[in-house]
C-alpha atoms as a PDB file:
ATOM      1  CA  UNK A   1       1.822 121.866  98.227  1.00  0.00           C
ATOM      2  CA  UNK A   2       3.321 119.900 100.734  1.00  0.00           C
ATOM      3  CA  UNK A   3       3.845 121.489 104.236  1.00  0.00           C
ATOM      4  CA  UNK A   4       7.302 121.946 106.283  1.00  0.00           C
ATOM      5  CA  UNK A   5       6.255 119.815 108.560  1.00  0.00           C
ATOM      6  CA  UNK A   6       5.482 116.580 105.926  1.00  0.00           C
ATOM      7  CA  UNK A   7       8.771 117.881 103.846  1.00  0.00           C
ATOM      8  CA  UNK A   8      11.446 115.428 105.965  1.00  0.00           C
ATOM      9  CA  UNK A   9       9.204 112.226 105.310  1.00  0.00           C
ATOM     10  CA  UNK A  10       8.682 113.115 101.671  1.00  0.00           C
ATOM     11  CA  UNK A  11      12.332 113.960 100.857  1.00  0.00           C
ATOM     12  CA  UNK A  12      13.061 110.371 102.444  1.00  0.00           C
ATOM     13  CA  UNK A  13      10.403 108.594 100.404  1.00  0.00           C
ATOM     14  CA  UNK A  14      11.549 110.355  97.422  1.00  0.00           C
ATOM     15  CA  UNK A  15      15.177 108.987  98.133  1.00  0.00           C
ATOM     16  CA  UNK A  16      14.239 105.831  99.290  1.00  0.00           C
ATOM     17  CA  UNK A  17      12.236 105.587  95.595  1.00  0.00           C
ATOM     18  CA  UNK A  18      14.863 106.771  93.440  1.00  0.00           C
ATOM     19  CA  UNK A  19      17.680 104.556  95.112  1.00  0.00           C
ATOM     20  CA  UNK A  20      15.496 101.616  94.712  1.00  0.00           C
ATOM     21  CA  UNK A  21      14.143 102.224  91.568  1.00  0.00           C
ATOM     22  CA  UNK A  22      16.423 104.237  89.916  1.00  0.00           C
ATOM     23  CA  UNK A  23      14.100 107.264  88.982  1.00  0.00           C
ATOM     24  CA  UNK A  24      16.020 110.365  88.962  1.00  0.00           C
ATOM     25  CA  UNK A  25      15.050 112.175  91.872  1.00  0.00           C
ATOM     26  CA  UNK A  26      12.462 114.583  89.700  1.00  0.00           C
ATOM     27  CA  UNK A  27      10.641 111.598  88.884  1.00  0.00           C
ATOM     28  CA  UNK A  28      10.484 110.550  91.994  1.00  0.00           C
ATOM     29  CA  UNK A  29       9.473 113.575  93.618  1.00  0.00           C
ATOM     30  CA  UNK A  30       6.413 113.707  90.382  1.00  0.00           C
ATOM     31  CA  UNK A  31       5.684 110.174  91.723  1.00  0.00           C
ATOM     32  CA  UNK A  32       5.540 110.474  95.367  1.00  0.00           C
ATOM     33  CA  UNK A  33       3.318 113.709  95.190  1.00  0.00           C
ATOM     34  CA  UNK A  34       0.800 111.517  92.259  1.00  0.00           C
ATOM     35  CA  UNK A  35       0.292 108.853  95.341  1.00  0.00           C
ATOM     36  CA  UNK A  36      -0.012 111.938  97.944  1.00  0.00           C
ATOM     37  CA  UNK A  37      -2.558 113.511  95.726  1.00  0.00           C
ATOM     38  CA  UNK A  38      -4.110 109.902  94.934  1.00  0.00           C
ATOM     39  CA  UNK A  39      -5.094 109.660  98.569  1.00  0.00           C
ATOM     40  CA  UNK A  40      -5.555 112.848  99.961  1.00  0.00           C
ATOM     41  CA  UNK A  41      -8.831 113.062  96.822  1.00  0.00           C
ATOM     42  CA  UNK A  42     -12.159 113.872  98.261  1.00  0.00           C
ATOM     43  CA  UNK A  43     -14.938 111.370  97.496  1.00  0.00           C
ATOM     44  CA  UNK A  44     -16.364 114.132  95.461  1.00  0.00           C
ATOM     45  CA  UNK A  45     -13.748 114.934  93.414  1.00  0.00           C
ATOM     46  CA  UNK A  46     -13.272 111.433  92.844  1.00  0.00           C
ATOM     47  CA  UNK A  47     -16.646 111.239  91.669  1.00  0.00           C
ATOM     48  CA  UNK A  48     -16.252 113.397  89.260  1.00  0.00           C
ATOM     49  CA  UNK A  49     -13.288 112.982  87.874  1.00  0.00           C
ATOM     50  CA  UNK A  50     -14.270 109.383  87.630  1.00  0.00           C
ATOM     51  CA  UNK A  51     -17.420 110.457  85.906  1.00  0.00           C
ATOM     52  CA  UNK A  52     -15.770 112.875  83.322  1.00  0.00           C
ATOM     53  CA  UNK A  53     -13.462 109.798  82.490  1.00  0.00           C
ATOM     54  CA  UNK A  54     -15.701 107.339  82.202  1.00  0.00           C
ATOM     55  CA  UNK A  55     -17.974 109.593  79.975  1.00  0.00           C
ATOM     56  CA  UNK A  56     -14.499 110.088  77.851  1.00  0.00           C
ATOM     57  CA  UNK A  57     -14.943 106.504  76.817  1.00  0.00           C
ATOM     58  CA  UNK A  58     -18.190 106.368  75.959  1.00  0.00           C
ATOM     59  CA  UNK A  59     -20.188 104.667  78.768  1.00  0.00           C
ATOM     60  CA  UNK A  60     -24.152 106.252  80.007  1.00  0.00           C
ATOM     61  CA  UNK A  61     -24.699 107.343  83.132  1.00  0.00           C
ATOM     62  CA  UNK A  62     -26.359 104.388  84.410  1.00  0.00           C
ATOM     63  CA  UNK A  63     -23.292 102.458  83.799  1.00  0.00           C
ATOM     64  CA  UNK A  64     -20.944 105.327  85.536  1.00  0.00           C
ATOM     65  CA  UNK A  65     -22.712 105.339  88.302  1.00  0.00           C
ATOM     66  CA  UNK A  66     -22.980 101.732  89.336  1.00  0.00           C
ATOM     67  CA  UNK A  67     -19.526 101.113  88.388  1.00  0.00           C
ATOM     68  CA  UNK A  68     -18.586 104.318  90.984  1.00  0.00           C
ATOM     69  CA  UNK A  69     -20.705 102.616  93.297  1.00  0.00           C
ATOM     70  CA  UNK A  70     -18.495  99.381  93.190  1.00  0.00           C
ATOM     71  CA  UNK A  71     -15.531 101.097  93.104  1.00  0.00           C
ATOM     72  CA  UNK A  72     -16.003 103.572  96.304  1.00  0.00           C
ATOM     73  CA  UNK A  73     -16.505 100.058  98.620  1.00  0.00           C
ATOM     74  CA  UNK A  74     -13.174  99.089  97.289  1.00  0.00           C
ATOM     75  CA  UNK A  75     -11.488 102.900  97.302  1.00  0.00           C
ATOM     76  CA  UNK A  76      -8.524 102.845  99.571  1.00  0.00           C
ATOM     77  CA  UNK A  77     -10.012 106.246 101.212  1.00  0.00           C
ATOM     78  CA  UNK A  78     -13.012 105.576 103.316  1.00  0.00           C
ATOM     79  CA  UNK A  79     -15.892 106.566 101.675  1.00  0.00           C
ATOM     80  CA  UNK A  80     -19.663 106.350 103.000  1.00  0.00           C
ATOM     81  CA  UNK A  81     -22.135 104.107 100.836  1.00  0.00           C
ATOM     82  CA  UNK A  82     -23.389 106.483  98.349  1.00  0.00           C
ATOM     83  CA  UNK A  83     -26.946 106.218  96.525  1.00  0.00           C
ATOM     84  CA  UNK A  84     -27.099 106.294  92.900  1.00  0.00           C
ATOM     85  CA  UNK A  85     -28.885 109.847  93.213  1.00  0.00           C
ATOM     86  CA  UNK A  86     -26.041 110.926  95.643  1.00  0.00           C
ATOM     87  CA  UNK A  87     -23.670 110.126  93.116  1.00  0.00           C
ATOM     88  CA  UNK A  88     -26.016 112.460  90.465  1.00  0.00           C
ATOM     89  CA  UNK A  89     -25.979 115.316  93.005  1.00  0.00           C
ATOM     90  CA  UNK A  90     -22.218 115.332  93.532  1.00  0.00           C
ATOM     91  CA  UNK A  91     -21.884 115.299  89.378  1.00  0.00           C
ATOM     92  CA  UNK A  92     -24.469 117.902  88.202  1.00  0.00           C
ATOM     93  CA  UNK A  93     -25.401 119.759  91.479  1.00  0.00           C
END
């Protein structure tokens, strides 16, 4: 949910997106709060939703994790470097 305080800059962005787009406002407002939610993801429940995706398409856990390895360096969020057995322990526990 996005608070009072963020509502002014997120009405704008929406407008700004559907004037220069030409997105109704709905879609807009469904694409604005997919980037918000994009970025505001934990590294941990990037993990894992990573993991469960990957996994969707067949590839083994040695694969997952190195590729979520590679990816967190390049992750727009800060993450810290994360061991393959970190990874493991945010996944299963």
């Amino acid at each position: 949910m996005i608070s009072e305080a963020a509502a002014g800059p997120v009405d704008e962005l929406v407008e700004q997106i559907s004037r220069t787009t030409g997105l109704t406002p709905d879609d807009a407002r469904r694409v604005v709060a997919d980037v918000l939610a994009y970025f505001t993801e934990t590294t941990e429940e990037y993990v894992r939703r990573r993991h469960r995706e990957l996994q969707t398409y067949g590839a083994r856990n040695d694969e997952i994790f190195a590729r979520l390895g590679t990816e967190l360096r390049h992750w727009p969020v800060r993450s810290p470097e994360l061991s393959t057995r970190q990874l493991r322990r945010i996944v299963y526990g």
